[in-house]
C-alpha atoms as a PDB file:
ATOM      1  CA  UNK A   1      -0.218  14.711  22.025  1.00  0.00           C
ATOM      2  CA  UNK A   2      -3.008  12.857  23.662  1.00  0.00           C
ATOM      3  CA  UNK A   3      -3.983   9.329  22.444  1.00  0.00           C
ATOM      4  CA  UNK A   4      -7.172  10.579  21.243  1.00  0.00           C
ATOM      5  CA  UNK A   5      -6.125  12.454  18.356  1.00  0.00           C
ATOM      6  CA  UNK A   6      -2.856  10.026  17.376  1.00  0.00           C
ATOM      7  CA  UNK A   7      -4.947   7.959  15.182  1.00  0.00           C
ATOM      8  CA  UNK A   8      -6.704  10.667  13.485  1.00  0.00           C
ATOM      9  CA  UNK A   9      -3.344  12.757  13.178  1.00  0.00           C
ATOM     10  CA  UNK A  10      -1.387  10.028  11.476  1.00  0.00           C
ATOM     11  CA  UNK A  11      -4.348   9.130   8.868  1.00  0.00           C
ATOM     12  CA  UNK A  12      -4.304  13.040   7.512  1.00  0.00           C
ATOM     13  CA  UNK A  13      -0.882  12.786   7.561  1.00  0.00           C
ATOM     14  CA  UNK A  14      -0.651   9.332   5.567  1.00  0.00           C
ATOM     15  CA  UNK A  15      -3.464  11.247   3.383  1.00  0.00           C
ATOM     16  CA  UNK A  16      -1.520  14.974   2.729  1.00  0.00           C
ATOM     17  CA  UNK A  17       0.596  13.372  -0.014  1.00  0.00           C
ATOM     18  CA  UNK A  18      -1.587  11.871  -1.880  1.00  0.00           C
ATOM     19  CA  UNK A  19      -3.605  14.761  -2.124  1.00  0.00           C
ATOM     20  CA  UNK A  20      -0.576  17.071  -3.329  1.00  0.00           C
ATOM     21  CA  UNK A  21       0.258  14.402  -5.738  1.00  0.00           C
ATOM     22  CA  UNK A  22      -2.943  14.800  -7.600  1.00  0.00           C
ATOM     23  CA  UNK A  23      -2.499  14.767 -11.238  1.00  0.00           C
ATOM     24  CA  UNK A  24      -4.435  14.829 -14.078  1.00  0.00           C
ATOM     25  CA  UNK A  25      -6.167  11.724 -15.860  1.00  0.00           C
ATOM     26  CA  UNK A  26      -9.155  11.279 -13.186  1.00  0.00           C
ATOM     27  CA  UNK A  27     -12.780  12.153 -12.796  1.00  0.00           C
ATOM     28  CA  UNK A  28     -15.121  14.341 -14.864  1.00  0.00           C
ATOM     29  CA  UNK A  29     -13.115  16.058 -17.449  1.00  0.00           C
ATOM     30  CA  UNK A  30      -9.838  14.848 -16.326  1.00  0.00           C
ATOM     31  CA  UNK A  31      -8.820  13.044 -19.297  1.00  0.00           C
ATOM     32  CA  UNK A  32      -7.690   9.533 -19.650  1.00  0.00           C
ATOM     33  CA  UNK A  33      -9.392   7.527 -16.956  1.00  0.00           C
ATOM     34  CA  UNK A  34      -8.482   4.552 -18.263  1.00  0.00           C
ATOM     35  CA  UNK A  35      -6.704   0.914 -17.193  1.00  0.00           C
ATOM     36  CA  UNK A  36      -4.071   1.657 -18.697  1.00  0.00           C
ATOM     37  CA  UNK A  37      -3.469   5.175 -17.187  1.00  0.00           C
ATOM     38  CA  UNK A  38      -2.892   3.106 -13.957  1.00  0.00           C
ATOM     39  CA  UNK A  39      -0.100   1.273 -15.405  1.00  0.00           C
ATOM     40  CA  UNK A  40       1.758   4.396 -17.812  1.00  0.00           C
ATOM     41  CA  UNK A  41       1.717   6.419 -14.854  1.00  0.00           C
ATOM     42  CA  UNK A  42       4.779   7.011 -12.986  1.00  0.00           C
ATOM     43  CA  UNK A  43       2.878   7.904  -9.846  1.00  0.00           C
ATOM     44  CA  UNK A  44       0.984   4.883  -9.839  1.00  0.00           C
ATOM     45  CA  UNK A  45       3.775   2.656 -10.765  1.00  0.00           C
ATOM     46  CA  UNK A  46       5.927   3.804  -7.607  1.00  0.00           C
ATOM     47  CA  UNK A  47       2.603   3.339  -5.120  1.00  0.00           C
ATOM     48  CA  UNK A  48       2.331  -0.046  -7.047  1.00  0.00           C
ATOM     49  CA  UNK A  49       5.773  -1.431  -6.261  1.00  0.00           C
ATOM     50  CA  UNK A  50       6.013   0.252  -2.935  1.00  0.00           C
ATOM     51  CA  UNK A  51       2.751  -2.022  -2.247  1.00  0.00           C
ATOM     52  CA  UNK A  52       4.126  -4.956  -3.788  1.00  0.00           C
ATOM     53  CA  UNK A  53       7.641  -4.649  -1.434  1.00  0.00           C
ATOM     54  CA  UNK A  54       5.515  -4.036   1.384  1.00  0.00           C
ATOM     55  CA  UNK A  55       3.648  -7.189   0.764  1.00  0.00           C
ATOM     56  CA  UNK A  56       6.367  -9.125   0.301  1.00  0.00           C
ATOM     57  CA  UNK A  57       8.312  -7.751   3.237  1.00  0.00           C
ATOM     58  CA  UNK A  58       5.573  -8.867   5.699  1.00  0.00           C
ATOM     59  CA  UNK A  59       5.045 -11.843   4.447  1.00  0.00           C
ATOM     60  CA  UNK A  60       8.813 -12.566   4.462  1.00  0.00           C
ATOM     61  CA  UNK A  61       9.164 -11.558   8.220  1.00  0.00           C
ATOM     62  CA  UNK A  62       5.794 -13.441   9.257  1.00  0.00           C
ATOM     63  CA  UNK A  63       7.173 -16.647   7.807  1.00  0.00           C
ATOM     64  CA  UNK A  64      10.791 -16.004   9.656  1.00  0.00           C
ATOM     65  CA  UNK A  65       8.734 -14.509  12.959  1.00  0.00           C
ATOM     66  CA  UNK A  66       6.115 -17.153  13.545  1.00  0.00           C
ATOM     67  CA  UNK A  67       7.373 -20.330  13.245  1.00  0.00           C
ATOM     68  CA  UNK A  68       3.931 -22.214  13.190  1.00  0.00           C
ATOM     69  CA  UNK A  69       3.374 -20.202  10.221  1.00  0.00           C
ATOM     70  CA  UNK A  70       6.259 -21.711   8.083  1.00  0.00           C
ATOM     71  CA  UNK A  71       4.977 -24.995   9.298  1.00  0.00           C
ATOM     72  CA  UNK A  72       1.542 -24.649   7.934  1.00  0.00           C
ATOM     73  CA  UNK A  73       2.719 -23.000   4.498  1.00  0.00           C
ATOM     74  CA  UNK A  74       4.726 -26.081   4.072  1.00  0.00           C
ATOM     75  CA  UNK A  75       2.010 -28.582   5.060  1.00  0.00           C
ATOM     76  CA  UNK A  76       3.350 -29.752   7.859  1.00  0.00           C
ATOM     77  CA  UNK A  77       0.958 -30.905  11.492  1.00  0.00           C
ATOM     78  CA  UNK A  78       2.183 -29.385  14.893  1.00  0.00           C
END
């Protein structure tokens, strides 16, 4: 596949799922669109602690990968 169409390949393909994972409970007529619907809903839940792993996971390997970044986060110069 030529580098041209990688990035635009692997964005519809990070995109696919979340389109056949639509679900009731958004836009016009779609029922609850509420706060809480975001936080009841398995599907949301899952992307929400997937997310928060992911988050923590990168920060975790930054602060064991780049040693002037421990450093800083602990206040220390140098």
């Amino acid at each position: 596949m030529s580098n041209q169409f990688a990035f635009p390949v692997t964005i519809m393909g990070l995109l696919v799922p979340s389109i056949a994972a639509a679900h009731p409970g958004h836009g016009h007529g779609g029922g609850d669109f509420s706060v809480a619907h975001y936080f009841t809903d398995p599907l949301h839940i899952v992307i929400g602690l997937s997310l928060a792993v992911a988050l923590l996971t990168a920060i975790a390997w930054a602060r064991y990968t780049f040693p002037w970044l421990r450093r800083m986060l602990h206040g220390k110069s140098g």
